[in-house]
PDB file of N, CA and C in Angstrom:
ATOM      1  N   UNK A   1      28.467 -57.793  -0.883  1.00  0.00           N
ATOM      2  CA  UNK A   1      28.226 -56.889  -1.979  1.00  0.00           C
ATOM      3  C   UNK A   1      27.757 -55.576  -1.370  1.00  0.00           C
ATOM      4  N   UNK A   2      27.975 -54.247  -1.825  1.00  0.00           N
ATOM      5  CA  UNK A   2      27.523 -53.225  -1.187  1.00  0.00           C
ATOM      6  C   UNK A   2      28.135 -52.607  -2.535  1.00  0.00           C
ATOM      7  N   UNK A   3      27.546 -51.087  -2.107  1.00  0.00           N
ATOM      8  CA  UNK A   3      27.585 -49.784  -3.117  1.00  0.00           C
ATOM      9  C   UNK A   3      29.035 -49.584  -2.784  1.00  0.00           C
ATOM     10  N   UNK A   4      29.467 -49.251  -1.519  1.00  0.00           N
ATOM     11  CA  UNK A   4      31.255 -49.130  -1.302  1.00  0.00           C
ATOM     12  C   UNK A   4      31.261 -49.642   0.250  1.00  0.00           C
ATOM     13  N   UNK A   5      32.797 -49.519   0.705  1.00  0.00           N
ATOM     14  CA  UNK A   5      33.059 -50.646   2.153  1.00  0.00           C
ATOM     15  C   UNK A   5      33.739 -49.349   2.747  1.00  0.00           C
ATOM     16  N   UNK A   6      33.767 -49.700   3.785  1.00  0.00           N
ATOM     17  CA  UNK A   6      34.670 -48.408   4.685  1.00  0.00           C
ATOM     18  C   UNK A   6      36.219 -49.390   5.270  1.00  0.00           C
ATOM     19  N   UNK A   7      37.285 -48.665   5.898  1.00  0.00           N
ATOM     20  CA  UNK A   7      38.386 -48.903   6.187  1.00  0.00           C
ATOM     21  C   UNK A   7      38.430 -50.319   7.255  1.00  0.00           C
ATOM     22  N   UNK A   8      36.952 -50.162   8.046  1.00  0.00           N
ATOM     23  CA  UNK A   8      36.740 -51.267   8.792  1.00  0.00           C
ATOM     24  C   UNK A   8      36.834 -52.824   8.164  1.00  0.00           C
ATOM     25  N   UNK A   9      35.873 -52.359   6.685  1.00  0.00           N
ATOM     26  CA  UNK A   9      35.495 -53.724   6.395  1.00  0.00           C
ATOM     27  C   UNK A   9      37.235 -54.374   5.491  1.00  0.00           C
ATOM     28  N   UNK A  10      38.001 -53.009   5.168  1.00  0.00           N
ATOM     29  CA  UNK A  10      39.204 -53.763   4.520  1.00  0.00           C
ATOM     30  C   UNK A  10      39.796 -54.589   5.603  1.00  0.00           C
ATOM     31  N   UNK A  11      39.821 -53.823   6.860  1.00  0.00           N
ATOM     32  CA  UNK A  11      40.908 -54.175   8.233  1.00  0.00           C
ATOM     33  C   UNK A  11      40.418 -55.684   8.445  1.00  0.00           C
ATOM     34  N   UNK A  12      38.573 -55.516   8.785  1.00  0.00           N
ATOM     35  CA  UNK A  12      38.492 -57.216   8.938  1.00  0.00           C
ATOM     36  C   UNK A  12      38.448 -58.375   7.972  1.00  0.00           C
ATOM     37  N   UNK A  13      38.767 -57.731   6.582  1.00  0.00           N
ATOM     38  CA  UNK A  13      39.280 -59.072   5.594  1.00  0.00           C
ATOM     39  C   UNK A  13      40.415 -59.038   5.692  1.00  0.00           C
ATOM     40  N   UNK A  14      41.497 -57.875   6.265  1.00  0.00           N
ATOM     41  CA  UNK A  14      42.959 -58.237   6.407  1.00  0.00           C
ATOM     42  C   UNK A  14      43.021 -59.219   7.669  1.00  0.00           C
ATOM     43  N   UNK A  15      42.337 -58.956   8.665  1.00  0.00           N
ATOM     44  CA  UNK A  15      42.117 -59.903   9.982  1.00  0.00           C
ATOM     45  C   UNK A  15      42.036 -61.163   9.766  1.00  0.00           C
ATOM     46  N   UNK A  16      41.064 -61.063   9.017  1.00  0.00           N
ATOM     47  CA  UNK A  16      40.748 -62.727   9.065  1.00  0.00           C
ATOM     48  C   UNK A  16      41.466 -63.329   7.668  1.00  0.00           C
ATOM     49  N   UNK A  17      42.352 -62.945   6.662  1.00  0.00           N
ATOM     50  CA  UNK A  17      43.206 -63.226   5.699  1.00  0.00           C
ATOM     51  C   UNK A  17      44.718 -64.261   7.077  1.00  0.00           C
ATOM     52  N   UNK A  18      44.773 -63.050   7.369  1.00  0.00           N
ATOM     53  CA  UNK A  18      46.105 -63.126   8.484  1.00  0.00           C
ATOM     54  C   UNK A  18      45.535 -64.637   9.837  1.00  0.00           C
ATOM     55  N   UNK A  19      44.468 -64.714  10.085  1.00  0.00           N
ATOM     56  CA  UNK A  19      43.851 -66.084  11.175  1.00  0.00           C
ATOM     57  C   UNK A  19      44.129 -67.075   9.741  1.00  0.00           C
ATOM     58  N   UNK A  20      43.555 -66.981   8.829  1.00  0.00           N
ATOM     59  CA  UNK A  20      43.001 -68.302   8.283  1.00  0.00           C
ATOM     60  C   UNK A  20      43.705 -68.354   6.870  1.00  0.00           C
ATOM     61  N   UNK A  21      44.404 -67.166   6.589  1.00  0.00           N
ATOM     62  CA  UNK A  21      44.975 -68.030   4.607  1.00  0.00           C
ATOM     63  C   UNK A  21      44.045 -67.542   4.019  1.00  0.00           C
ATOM     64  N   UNK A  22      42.858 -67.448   3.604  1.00  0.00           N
ATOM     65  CA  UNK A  22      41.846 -67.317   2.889  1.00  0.00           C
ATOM     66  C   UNK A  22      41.600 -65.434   2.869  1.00  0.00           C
ATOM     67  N   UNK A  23      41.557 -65.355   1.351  1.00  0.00           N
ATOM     68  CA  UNK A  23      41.255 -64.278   0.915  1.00  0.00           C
ATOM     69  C   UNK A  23      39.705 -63.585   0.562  1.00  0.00           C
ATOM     70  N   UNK A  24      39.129 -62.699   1.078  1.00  0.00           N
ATOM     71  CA  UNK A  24      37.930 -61.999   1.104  1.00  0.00           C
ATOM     72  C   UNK A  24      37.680 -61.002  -0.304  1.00  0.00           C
ATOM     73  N   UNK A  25      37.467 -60.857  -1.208  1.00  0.00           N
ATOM     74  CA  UNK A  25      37.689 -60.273  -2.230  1.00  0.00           C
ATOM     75  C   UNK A  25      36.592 -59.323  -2.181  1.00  0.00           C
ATOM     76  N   UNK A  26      36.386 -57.886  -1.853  1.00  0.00           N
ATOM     77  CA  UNK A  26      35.641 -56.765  -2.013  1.00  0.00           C
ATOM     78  C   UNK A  26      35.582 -56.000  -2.944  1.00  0.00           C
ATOM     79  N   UNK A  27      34.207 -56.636  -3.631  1.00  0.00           N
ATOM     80  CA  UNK A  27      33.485 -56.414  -4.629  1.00  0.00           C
ATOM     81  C   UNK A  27      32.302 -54.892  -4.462  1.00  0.00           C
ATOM     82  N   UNK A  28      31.878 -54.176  -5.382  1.00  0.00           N
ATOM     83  CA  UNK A  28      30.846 -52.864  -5.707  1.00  0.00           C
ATOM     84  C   UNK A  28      30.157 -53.431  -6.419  1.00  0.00           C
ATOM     85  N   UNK A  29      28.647 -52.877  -6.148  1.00  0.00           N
ATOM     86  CA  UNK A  29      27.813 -53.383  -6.736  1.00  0.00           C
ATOM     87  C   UNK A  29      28.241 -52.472  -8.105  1.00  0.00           C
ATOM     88  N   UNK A  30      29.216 -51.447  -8.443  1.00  0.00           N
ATOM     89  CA  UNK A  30      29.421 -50.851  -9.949  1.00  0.00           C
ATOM     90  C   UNK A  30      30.407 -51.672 -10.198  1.00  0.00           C
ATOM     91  N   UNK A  31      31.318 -52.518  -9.769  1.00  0.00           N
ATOM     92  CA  UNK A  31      32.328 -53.385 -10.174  1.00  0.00           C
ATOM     93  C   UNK A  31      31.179 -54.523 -11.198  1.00  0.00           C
ATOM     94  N   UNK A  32      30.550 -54.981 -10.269  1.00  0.00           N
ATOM     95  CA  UNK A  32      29.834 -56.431 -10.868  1.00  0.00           C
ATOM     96  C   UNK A  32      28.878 -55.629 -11.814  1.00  0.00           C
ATOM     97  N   UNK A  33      28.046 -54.590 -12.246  1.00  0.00           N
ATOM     98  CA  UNK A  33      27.653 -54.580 -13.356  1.00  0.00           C
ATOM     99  C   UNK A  33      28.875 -53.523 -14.370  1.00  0.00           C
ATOM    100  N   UNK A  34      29.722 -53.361 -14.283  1.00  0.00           N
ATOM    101  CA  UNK A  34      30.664 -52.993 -15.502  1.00  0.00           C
ATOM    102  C   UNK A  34      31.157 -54.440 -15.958  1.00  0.00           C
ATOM    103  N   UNK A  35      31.333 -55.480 -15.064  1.00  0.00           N
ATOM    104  CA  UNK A  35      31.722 -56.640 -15.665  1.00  0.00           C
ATOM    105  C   UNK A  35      30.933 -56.950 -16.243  1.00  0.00           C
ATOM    106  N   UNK A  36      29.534 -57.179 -16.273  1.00  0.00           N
ATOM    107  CA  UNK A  36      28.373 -57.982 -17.314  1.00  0.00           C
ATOM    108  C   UNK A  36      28.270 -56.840 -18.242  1.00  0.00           C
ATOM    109  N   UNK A  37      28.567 -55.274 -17.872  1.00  0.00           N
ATOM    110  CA  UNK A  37      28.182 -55.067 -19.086  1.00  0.00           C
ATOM    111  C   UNK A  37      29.336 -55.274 -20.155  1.00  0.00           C
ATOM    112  N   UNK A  38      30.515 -55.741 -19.688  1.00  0.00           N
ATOM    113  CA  UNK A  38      31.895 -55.689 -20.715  1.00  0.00           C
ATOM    114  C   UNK A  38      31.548 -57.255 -21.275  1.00  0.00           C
ATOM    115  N   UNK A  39      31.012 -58.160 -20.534  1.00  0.00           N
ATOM    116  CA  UNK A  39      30.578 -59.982 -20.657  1.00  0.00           C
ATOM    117  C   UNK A  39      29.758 -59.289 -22.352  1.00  0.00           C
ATOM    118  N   UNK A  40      28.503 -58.431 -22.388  1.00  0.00           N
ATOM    119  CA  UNK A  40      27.717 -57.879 -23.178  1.00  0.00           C
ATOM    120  C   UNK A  40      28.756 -57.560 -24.414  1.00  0.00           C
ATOM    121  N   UNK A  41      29.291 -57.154 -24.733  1.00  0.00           N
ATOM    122  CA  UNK A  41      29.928 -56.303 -25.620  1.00  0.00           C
ATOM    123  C   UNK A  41      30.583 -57.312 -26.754  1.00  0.00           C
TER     124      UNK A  41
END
């Protein structure tokens, strides 16, 4: 979770997507509260 990710952190969830199958999903801490506040509504 963080405020935003830099180009690094996309490259090493593409890295390790590409070793292992498994997907890294990069989340904002403004992503996760627009979702609770839309959950709210």
């Amino acid at each position: 979770m963080a405020f935003g990710y830099t180009g690094d952190a996309e490259a090493e969830c593409g890295a390790f997507h590409q070793k292992t199958g498994w997907i890294i999903k990069l989340i904002t801490v403004q992503e996760i509260l627009d979702e609770q506040f839309m959950q709210k509504m």
